[in-house]
N, C-alpha and C. Protein backbone atom coordinates (compact mmCIF):
# COMPACT_ATOMS: atom_id res chain seq x y z
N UNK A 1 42.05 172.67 51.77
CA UNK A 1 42.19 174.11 51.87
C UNK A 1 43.18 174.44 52.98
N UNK A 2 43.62 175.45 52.51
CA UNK A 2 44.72 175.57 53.82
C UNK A 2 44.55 177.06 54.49
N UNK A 3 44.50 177.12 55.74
CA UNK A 3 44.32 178.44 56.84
C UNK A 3 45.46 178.53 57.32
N UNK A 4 45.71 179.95 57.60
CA UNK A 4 46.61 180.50 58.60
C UNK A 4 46.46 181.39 59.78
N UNK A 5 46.79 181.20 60.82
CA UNK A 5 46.24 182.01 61.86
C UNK A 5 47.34 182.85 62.66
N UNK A 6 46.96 184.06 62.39
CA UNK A 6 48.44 184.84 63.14
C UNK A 6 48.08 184.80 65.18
N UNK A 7 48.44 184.51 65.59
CA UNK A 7 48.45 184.60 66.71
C UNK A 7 48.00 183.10 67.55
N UNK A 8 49.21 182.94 68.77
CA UNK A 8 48.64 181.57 69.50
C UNK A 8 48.57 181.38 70.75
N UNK A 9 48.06 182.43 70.70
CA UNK A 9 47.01 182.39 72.56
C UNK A 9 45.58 181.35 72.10
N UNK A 10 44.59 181.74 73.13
CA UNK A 10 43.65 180.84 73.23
C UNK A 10 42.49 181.26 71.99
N UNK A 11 42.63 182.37 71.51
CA UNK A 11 41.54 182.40 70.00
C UNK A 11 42.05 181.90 69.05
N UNK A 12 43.33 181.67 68.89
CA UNK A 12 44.33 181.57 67.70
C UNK A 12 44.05 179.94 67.65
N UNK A 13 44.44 179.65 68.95
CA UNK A 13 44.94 177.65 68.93
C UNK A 13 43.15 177.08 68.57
N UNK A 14 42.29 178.03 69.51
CA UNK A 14 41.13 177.33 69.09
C UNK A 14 40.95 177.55 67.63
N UNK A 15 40.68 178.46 66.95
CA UNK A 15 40.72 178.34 65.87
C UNK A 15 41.04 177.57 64.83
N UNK A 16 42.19 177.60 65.09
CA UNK A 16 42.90 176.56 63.93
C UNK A 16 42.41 174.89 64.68
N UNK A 17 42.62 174.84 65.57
CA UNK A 17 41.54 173.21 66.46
C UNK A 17 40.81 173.01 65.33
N UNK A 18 39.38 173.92 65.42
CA UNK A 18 38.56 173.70 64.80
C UNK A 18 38.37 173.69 63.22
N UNK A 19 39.35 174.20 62.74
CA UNK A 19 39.86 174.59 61.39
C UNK A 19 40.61 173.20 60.92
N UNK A 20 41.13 172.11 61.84
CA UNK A 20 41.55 171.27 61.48
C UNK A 20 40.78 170.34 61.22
N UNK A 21 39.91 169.94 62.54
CA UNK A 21 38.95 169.18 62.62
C UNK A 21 37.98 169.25 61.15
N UNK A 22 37.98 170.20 60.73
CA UNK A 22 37.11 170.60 59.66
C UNK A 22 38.17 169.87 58.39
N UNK A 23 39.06 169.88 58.64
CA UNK A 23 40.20 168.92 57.27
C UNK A 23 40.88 169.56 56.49
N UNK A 24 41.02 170.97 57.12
CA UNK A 24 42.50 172.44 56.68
C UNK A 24 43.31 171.76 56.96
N UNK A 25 44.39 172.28 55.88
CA UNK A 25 45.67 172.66 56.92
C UNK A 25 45.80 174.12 57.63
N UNK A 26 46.31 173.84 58.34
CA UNK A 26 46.66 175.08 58.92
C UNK A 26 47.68 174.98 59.72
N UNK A 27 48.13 176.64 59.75
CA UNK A 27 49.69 176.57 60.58
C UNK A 27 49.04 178.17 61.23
N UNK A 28 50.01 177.88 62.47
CA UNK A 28 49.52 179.14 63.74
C UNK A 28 50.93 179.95 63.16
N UNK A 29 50.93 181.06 63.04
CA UNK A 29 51.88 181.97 63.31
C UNK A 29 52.24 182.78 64.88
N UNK A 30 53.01 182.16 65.24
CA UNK A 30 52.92 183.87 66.56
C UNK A 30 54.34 184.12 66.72
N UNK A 31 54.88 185.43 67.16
CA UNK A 31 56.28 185.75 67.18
C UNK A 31 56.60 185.23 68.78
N UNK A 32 55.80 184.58 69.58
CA UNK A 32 56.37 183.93 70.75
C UNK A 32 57.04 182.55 70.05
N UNK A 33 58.22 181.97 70.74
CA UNK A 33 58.53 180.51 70.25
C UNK A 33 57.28 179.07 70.90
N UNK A 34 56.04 179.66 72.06
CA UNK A 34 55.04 178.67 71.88
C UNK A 34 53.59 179.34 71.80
N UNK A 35 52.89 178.35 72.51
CA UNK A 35 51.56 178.79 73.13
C UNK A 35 51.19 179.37 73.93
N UNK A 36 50.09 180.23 73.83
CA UNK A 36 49.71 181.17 74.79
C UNK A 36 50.70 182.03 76.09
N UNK A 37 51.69 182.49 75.52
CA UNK A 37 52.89 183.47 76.19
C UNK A 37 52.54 184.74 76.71
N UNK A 38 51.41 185.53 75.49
CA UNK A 38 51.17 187.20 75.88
C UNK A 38 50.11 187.13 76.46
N UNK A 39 49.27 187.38 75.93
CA UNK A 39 47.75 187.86 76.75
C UNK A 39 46.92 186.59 77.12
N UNK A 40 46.59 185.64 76.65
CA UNK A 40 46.28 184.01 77.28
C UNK A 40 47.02 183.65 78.07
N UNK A 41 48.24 183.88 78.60
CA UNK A 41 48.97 183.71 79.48
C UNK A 41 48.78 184.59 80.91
N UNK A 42 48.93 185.85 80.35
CA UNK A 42 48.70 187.42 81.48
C UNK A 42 47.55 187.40 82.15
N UNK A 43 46.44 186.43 80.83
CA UNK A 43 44.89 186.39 82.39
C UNK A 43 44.75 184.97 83.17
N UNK A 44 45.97 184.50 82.89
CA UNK A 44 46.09 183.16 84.28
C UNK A 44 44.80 182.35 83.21
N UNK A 45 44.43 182.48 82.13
CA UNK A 45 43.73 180.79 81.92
C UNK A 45 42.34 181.29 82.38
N UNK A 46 41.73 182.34 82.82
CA UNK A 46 40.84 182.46 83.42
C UNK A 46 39.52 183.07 82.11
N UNK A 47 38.68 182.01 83.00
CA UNK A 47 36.96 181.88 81.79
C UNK A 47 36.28 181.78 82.80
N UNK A 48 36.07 183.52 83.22
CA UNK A 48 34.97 183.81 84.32
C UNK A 48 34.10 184.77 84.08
N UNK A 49 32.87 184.36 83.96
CA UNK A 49 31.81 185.57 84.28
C UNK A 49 32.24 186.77 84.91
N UNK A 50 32.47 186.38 86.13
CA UNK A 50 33.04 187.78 86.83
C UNK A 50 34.00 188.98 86.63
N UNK A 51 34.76 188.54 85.46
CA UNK A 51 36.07 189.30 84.59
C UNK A 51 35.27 189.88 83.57
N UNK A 52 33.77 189.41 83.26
CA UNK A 52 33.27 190.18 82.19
C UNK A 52 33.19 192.06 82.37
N UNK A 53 33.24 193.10 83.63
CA UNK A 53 33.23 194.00 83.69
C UNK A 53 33.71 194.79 82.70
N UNK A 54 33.02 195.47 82.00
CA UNK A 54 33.83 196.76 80.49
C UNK A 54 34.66 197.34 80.76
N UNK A 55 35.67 198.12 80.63
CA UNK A 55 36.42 198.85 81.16
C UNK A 55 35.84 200.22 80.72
N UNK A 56 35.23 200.59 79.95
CA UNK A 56 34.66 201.61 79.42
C UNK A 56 33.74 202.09 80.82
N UNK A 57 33.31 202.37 81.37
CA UNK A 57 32.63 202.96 82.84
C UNK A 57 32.65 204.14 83.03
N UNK A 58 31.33 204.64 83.80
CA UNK A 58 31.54 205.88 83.87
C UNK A 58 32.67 206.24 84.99
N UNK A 59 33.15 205.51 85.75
CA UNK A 59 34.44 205.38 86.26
C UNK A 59 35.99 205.57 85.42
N UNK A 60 36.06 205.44 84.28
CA UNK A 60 37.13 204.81 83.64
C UNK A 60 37.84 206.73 83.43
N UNK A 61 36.80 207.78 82.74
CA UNK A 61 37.20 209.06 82.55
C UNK A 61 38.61 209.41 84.03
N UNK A 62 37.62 209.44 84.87
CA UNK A 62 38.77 209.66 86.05
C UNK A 62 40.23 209.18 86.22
N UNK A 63 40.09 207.74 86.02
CA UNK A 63 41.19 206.66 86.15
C UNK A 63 42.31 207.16 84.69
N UNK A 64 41.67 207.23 84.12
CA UNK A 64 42.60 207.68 82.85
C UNK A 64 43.44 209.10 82.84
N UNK A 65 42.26 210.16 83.67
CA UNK A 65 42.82 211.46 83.86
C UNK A 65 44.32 211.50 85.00
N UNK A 66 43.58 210.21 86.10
CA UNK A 66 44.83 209.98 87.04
C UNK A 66 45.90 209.52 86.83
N UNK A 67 46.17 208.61 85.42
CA UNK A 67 46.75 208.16 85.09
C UNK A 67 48.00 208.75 84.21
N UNK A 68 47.56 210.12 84.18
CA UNK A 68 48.96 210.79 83.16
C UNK A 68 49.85 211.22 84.43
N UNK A 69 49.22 210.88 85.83
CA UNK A 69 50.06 211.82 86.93
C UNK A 69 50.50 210.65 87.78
N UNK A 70 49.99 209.75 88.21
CA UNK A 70 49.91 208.38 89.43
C UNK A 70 49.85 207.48 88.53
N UNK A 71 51.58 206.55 88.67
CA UNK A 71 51.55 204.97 87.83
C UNK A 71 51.04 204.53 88.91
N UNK A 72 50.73 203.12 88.29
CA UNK A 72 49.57 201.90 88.76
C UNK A 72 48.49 201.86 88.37
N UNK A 73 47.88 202.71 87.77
CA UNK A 73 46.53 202.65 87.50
C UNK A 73 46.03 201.48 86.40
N UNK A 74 44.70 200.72 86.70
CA UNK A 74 44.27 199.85 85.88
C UNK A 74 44.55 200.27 84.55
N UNK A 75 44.06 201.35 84.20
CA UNK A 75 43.80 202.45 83.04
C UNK A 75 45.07 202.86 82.57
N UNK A 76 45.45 202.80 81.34
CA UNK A 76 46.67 203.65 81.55
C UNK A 76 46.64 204.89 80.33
N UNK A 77 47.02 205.98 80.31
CA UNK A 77 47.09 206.63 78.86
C UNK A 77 48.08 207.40 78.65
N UNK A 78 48.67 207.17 77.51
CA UNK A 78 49.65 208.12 77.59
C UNK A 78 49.49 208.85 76.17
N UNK A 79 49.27 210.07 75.95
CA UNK A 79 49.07 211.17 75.27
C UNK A 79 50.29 210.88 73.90
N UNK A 80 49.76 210.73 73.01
CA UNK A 80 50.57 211.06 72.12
C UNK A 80 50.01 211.94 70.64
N UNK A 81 50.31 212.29 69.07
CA UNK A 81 49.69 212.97 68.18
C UNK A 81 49.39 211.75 67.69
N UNK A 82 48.80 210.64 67.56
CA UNK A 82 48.32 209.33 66.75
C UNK A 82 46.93 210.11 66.36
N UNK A 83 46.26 210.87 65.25
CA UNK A 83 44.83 210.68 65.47
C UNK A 83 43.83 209.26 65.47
N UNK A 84 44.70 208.35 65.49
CA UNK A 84 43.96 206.94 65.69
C UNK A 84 43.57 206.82 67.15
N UNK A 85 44.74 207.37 68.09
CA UNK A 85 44.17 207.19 69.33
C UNK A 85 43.24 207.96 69.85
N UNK A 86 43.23 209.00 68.95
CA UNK A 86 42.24 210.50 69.61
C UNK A 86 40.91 209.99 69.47
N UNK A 87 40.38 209.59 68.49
CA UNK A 87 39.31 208.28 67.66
C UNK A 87 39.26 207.53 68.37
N UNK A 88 40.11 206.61 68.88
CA UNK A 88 39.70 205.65 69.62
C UNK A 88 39.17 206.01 71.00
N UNK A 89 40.09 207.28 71.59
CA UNK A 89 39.20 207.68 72.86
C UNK A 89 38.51 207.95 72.92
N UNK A 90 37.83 208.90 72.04
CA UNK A 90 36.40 209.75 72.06
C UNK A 90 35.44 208.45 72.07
N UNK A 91 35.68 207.94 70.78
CA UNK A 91 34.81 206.23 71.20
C UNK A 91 34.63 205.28 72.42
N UNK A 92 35.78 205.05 72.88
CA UNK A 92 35.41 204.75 74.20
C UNK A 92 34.85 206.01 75.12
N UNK A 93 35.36 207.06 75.39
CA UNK A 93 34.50 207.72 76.19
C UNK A 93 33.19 207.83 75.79
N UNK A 94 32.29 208.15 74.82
CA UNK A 94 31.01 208.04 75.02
C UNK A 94 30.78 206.44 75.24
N UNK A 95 31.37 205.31 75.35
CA UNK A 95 30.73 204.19 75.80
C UNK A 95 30.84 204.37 77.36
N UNK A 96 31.24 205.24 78.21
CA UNK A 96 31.51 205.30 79.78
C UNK A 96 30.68 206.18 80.15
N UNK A 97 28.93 205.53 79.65
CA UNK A 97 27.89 205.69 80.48
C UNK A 97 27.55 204.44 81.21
N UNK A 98 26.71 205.02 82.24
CA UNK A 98 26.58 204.19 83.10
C UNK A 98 25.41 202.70 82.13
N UNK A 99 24.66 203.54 81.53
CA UNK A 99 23.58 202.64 80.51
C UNK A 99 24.37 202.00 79.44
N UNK A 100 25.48 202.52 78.98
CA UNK A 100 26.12 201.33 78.07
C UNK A 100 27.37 200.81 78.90
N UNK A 101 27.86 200.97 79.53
CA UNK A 101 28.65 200.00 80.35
C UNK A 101 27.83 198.97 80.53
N UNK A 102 26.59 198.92 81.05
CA UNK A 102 25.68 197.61 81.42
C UNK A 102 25.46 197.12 80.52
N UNK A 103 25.04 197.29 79.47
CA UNK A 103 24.89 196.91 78.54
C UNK A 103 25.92 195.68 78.00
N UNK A 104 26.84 196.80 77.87
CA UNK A 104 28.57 195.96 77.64
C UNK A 104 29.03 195.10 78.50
N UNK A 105 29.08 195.31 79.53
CA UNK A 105 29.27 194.08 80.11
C UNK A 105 28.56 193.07 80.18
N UNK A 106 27.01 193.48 79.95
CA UNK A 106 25.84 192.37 79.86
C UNK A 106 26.32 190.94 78.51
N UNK A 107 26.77 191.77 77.69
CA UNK A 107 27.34 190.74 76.57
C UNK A 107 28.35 190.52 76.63
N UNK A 108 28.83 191.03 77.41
CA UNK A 108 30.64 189.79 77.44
C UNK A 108 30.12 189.13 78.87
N UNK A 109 29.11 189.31 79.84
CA UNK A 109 28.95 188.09 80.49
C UNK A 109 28.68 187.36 79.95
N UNK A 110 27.19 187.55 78.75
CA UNK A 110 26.82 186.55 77.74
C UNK A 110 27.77 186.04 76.88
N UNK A 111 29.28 186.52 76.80
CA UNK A 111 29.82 185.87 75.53
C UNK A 111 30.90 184.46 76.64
N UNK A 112 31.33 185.18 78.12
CA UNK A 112 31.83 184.34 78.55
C UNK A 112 31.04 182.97 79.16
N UNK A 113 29.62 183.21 79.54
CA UNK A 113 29.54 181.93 79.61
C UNK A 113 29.15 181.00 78.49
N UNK A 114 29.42 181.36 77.11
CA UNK A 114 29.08 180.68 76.01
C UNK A 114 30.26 179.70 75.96
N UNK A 115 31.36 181.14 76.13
CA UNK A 115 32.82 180.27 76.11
C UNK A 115 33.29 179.18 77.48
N UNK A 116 32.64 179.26 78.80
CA UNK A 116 32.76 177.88 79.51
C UNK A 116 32.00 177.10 79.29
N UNK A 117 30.94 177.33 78.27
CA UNK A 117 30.51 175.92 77.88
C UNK A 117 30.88 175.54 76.41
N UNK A 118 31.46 176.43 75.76
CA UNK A 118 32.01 175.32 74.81
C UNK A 118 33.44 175.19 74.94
N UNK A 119 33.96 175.45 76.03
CA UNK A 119 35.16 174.72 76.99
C UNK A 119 34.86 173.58 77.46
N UNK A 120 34.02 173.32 78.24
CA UNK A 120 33.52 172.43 79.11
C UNK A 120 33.10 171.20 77.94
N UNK A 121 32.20 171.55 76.96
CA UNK A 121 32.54 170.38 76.05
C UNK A 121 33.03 170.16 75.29
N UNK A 122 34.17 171.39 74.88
CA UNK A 122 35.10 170.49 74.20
C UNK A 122 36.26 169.44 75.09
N UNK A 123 36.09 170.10 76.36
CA UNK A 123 37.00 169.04 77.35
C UNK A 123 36.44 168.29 77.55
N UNK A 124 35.13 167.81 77.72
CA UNK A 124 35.09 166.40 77.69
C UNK A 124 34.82 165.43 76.66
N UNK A 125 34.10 166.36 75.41
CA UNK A 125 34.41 165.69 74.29
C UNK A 125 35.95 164.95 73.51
N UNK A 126 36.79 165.46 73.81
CA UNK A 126 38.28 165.28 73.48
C UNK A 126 39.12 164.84 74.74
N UNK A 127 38.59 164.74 75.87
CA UNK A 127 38.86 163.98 77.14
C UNK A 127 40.28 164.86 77.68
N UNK A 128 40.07 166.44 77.15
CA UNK A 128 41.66 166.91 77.73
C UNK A 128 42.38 166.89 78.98
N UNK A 129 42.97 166.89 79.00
CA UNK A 129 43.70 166.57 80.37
C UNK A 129 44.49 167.79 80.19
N UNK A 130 44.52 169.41 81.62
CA UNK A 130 45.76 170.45 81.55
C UNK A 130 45.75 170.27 83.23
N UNK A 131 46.21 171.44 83.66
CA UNK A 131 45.91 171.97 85.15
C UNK A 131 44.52 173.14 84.90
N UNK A 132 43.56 172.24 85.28
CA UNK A 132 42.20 172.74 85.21
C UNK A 132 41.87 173.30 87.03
N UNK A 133 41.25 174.26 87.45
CA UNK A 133 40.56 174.37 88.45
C UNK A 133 39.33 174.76 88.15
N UNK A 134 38.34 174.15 88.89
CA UNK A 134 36.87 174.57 88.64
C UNK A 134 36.13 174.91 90.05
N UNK A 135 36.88 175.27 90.97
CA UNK A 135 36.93 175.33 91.97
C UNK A 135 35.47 177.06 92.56
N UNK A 136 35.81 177.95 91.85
CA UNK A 136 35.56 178.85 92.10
C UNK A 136 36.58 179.99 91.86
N UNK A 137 36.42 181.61 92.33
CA UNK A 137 37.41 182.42 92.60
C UNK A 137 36.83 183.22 93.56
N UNK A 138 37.42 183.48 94.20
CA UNK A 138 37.17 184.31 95.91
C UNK A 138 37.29 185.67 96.00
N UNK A 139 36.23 186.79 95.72
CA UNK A 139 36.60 188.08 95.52
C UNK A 139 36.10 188.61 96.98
N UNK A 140 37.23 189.63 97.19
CA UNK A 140 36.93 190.43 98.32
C UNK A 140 36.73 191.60 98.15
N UNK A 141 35.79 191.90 98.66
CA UNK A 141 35.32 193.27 98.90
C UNK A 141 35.96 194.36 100.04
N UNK A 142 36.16 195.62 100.14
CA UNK A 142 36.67 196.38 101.23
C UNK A 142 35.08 197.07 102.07
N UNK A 143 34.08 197.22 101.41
CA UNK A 143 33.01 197.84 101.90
C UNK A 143 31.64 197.90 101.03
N UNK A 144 30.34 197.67 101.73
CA UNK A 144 29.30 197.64 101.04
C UNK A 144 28.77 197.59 99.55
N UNK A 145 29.33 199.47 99.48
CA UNK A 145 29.50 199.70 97.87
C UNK A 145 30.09 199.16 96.85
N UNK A 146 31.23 198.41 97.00
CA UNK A 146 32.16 197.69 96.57
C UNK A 146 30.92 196.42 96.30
N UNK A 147 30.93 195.90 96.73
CA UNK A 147 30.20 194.50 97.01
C UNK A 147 28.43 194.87 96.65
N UNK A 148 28.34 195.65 96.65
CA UNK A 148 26.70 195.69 95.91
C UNK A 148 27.56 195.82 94.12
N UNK A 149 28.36 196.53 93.82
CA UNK A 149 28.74 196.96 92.69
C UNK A 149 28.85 195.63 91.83
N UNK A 150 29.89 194.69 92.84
CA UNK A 150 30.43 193.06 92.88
C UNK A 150 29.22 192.49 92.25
């Protein structure tokens, strides 16, 4: 049987991995000329619990409002007539309660540490060798609130 997978960041390559192993063919499509270039690339490789935070928050309304006036913001929005995006905001804004933010992030903590452990054995099942750190990551806090939030 043969699979195709459009994209070859880190869902794409695993995919088809496992799609092979299984005795497909398969071929990755991505409009980069390799692996993991756009967004598997942009989060540095990183499979951390601690990155699980939603962006949806009851924080996020503000950041977005600041964001049509002050670049830099995590958030960014820029207003256009798409009614796809109008849809998509209203949807995320009712998820930027404080009770489903927890929620939400509660399952992408649960989904990321599923994914360092079936990292962890598929690296040692297949004996990979990359530039791995397992070191930790060092977050700083500026004040209390910050760090109870942490």
């Amino acid at each position: 049987m043969k699979s195709v997978i459009l994209g070859g960041g880190i869902a794409g390559v695993t995919a088809a991995w496992y799609l092979a192993k299984e005795g497909r063919e398969v071929t990755v499509i991505d409009r980069r000329p390799g692996v993991a270039l756009e967004t598997s690339f942009a989060n540095a490789g990183l499979v951390a619990p601690g990155h699980s935070y939603t962006w949806a928050s009851p924080r996020a309304p503000k950041i977005l409002l600041k964001s049509l006036f002050v670049d830099g913001q995590a958030l960014r929005l820029k207003l256009n007539a798409d009614p796809h995006m109008w849809i998509w905001c209203l949807r995320f804004l009712r998820n930027c309660t404080a009770e489903r933010s927890r929620r939400n992030t509660t399952r992408k903590v649960a989904l990321c540490r599923y994914a360092q452990t079936q990292l962890q054995q598929l690296t040692a099942a297949e004996h990979l060798q990359y530039d791995r750190l397992s070191r930790g990551l060092l977050y700083l806090y500026r004040d209390e609130a910050s760090l109870a939030r942490g």
